[in-house]
N, C-alpha and C. Protein backbone atom coordinates (compact mmCIF):
# COMPACT_ATOMS: atom_id res chain seq x y z
N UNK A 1 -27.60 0.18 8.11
CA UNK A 1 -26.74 1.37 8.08
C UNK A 1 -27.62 2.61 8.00
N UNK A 2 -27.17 3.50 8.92
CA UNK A 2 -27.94 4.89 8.10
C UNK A 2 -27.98 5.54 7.01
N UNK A 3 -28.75 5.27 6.33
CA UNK A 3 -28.73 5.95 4.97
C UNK A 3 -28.89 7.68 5.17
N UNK A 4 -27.58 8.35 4.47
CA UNK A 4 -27.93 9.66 4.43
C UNK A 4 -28.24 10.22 3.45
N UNK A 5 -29.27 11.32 3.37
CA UNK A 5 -29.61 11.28 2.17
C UNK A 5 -28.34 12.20 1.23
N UNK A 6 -28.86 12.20 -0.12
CA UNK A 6 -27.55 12.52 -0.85
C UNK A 6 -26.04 11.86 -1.04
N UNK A 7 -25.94 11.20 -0.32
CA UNK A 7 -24.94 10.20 0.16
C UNK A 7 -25.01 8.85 -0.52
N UNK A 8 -24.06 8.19 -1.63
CA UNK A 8 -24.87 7.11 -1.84
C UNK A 8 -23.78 6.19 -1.38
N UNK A 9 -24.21 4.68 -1.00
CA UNK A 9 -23.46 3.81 -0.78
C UNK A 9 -22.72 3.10 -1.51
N UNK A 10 -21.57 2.55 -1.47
CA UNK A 10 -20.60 1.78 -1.92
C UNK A 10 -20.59 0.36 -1.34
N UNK A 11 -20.66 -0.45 -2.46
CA UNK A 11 -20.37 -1.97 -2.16
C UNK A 11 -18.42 -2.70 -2.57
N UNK A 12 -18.31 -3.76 -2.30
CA UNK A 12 -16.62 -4.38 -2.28
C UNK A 12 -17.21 -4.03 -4.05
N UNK A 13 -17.97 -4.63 -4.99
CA UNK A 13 -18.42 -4.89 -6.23
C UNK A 13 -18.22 -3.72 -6.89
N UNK A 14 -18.66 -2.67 -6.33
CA UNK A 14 -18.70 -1.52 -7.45
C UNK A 14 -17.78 -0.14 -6.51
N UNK A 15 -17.00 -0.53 -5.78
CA UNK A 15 -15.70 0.06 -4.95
C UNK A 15 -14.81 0.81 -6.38
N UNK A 16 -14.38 0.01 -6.71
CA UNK A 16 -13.48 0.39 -8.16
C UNK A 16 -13.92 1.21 -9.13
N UNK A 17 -15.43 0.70 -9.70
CA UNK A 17 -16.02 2.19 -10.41
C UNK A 17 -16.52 3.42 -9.68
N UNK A 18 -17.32 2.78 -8.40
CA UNK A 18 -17.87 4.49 -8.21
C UNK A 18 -16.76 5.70 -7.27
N UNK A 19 -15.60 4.83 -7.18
CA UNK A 19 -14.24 5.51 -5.75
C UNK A 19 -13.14 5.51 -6.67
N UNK A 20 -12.68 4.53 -6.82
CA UNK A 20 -11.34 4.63 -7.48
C UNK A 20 -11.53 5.47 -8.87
N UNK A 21 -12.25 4.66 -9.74
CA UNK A 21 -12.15 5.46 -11.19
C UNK A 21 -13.02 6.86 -11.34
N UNK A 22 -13.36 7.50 -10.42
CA UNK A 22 -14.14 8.52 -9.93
C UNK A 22 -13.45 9.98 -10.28
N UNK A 23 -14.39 10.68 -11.07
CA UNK A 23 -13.44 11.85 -11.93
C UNK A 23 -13.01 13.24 -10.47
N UNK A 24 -14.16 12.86 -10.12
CA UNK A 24 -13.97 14.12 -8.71
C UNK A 24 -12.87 13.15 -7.42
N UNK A 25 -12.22 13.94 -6.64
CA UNK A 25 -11.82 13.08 -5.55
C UNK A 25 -13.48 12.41 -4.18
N UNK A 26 -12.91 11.43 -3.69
CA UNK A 26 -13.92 11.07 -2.99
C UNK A 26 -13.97 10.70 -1.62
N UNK A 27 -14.74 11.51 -0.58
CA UNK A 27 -14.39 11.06 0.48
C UNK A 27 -15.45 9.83 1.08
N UNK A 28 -15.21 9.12 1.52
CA UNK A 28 -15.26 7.26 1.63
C UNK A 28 -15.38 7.51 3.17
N UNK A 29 -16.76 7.01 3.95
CA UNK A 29 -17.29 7.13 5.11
C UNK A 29 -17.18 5.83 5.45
N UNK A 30 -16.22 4.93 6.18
CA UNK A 30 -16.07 3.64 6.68
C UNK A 30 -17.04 3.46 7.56
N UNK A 31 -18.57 2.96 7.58
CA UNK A 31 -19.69 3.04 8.95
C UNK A 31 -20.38 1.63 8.75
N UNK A 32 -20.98 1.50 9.71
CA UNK A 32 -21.66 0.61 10.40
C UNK A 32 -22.48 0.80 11.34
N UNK A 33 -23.68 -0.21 10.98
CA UNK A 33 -25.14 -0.27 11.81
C UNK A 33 -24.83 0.69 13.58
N UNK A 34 -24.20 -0.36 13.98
CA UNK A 34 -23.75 -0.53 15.50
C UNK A 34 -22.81 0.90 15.83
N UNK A 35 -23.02 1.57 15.30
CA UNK A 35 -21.79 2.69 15.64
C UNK A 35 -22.46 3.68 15.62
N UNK A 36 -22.37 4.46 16.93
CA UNK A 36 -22.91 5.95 17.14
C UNK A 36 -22.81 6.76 16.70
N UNK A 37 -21.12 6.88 16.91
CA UNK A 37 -20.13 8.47 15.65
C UNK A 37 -21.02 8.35 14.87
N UNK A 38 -20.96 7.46 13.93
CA UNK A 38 -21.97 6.87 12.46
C UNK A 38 -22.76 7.90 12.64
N UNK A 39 -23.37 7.33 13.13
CA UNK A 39 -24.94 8.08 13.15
C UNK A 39 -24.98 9.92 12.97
N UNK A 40 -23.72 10.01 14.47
CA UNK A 40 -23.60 11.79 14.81
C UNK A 40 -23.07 12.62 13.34
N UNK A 41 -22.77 11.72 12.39
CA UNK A 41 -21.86 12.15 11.16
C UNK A 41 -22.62 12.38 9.85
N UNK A 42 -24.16 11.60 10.01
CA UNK A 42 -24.95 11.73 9.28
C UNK A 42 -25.47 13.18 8.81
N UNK A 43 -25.74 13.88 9.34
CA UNK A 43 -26.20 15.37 8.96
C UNK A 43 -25.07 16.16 8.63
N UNK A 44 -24.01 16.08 9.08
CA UNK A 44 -22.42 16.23 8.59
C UNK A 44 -22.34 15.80 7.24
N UNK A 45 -21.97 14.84 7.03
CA UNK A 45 -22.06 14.24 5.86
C UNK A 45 -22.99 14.96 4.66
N UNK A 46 -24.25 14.56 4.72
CA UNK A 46 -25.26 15.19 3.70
C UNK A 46 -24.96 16.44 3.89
N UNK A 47 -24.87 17.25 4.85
CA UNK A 47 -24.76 18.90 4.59
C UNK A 47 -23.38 18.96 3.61
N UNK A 48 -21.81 18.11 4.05
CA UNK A 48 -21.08 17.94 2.93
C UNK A 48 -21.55 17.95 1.18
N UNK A 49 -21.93 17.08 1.21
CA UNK A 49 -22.64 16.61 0.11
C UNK A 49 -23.12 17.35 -0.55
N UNK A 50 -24.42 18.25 -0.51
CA UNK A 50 -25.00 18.95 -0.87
C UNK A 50 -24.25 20.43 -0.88
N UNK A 51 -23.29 21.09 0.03
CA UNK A 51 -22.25 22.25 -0.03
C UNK A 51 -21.80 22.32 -1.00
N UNK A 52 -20.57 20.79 -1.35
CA UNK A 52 -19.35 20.55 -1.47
C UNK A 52 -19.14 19.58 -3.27
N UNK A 53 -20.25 19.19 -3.17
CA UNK A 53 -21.11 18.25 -4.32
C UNK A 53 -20.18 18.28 -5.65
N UNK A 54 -20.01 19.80 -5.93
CA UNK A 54 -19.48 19.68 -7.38
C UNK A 54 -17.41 19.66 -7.11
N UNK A 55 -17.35 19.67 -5.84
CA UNK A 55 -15.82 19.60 -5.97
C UNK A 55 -15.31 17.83 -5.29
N UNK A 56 -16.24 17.29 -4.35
CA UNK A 56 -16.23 15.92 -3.62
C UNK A 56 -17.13 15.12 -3.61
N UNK A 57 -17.26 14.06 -4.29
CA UNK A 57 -17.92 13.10 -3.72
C UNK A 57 -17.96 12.18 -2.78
N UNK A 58 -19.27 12.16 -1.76
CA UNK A 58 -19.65 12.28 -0.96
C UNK A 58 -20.17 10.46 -0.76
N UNK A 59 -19.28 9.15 -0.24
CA UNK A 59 -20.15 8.33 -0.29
C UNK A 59 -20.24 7.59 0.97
N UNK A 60 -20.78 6.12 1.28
CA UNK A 60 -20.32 5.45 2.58
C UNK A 60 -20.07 3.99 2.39
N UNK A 61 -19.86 3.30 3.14
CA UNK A 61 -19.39 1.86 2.87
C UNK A 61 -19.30 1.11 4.18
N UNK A 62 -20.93 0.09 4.44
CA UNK A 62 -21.12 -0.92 5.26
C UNK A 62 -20.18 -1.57 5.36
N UNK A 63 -19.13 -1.75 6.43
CA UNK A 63 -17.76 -2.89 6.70
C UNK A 63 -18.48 -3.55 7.21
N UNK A 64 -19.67 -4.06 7.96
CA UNK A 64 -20.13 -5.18 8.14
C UNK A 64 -20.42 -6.29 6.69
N UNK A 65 -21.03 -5.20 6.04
CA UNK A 65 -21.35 -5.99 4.68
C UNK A 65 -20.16 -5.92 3.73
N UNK A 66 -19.04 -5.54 3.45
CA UNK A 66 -18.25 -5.39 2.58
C UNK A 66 -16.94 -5.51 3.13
N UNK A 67 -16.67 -6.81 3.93
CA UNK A 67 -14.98 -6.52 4.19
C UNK A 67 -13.75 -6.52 3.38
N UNK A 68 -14.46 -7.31 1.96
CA UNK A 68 -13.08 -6.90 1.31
C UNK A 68 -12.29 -5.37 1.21
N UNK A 69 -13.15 -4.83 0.89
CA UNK A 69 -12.49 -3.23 0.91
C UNK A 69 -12.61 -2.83 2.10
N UNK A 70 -12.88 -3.31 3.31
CA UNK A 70 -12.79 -2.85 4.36
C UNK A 70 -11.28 -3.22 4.94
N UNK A 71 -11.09 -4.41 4.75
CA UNK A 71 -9.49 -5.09 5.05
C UNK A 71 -8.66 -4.45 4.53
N UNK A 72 -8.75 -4.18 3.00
CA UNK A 72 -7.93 -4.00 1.67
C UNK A 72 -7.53 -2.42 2.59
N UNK A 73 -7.90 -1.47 2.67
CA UNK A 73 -7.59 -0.23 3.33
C UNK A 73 -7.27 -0.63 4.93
N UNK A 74 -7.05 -1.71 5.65
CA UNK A 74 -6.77 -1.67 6.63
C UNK A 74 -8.08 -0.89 7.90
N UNK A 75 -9.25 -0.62 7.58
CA UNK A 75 -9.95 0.12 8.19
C UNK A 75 -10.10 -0.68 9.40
N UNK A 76 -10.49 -0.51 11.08
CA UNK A 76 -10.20 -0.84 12.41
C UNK A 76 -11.16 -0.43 13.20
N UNK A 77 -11.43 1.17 12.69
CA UNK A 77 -12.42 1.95 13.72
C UNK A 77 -13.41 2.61 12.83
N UNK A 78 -14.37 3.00 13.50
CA UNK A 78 -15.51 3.37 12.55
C UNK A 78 -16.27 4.52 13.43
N UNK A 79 -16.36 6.09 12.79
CA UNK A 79 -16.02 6.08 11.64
C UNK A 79 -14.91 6.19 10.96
N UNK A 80 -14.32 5.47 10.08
CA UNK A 80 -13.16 6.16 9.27
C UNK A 80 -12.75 6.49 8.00
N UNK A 81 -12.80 7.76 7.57
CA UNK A 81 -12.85 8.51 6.57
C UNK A 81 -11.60 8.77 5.71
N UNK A 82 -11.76 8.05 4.35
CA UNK A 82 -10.59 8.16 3.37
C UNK A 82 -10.67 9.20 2.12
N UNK A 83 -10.14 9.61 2.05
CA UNK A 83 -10.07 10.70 0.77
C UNK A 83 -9.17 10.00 -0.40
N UNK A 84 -9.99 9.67 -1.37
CA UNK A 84 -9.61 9.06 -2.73
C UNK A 84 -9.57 10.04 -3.71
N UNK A 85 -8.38 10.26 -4.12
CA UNK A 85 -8.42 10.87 -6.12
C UNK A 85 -7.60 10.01 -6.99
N UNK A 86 -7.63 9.71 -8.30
CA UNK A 86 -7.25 9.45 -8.83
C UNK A 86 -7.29 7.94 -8.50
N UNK A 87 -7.69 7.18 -8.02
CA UNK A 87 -7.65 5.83 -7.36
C UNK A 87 -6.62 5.60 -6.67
N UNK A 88 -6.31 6.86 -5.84
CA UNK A 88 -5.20 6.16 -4.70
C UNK A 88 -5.52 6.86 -3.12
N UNK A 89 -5.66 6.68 -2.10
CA UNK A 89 -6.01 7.23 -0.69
C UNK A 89 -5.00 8.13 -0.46
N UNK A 90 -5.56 9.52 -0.54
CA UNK A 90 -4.79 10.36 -0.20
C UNK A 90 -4.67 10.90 1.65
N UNK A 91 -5.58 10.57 2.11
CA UNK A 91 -5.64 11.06 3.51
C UNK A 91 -6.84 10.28 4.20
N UNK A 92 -6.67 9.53 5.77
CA UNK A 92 -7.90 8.85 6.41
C UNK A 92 -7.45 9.44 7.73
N UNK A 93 -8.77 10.04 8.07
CA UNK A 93 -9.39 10.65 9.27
C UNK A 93 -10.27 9.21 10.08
N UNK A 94 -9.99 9.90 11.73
CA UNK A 94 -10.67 8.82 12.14
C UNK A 94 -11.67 9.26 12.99
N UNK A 95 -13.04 8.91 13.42
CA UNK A 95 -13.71 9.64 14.34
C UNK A 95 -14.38 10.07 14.29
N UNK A 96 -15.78 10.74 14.89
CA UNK A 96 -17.03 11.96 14.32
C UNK A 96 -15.93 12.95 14.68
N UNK A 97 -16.28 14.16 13.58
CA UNK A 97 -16.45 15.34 13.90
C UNK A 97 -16.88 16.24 13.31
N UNK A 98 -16.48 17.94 13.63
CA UNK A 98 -18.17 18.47 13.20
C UNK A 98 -17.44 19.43 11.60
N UNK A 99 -18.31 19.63 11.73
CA UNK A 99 -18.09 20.19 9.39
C UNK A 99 -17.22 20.62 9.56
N UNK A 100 -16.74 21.77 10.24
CA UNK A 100 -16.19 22.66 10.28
C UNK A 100 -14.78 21.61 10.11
N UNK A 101 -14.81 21.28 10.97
CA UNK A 101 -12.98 20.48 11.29
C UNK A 101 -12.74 19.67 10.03
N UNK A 102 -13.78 19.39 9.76
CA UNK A 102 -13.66 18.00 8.34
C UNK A 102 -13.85 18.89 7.30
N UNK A 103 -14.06 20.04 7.06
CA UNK A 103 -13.61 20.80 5.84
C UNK A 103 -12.16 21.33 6.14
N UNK A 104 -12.01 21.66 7.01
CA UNK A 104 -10.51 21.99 6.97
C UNK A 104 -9.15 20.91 7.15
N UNK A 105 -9.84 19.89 7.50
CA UNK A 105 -8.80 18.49 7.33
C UNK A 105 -9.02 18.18 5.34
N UNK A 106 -10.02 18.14 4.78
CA UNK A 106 -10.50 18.39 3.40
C UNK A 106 -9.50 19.26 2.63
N UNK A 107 -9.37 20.44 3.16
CA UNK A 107 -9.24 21.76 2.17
C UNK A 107 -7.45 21.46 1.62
N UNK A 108 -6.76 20.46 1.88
CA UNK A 108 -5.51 20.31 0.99
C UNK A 108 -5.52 19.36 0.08
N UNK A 109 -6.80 18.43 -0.23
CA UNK A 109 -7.02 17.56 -1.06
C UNK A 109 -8.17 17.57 -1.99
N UNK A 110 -8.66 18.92 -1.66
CA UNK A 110 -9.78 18.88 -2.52
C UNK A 110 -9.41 20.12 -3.97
């Protein structure tokens, strides 16, 4: 997977503490090795991260390696992006796109 920096990853194991029980809301990067968007979303992402840091957390989650929570949310396409607060999915985006659009798909849940 691409590791971005600032960005940390999520496993099926620790899904529940570092997303669900998570005091900030969290937006949840559904990616994989094999996937381009992936990749184009990476500098997106960390620039998120590092902006946005003290109001969202910022993480990702290998569905090759982790299908339980990959199933459990129904995820299909990659990338696909869920916004968690309180431990429940408030909104999933699907697709690269560029900051701009993904802060303003953001800005009613954050």
């Amino acid at each position: 997977m691409t590791k971005v920096a600032g960005v940390d990853e999520v496993t099926d194991a620790d899904f529940g503490a570092e997303v669900l029980a998570a005091e900030l809301p969290v937006l949840v990067e559904f990616t994989a090795d094999w996937c381009p968007p992936c990749r184009q979303m990476a500098p997106v992402l960390r620039a998120l991260a590092e902006e946005e840091g003290e109001r969202v957390k910022v993480v990702q989650l290998n569905v090759d390696q982790n299908p339980e929570t990959t199933n459990h949310y129904k995820v299909l396409s990659m990338p696909t992006f869920i916004v968690f607060r309180g431990g429940e999915p408030l909104k999933a985006m699907v697709g690269a796109r560029p900051k701009r659009r993904l802060l303003e798909e953001l800005s009613d849940v954050l």
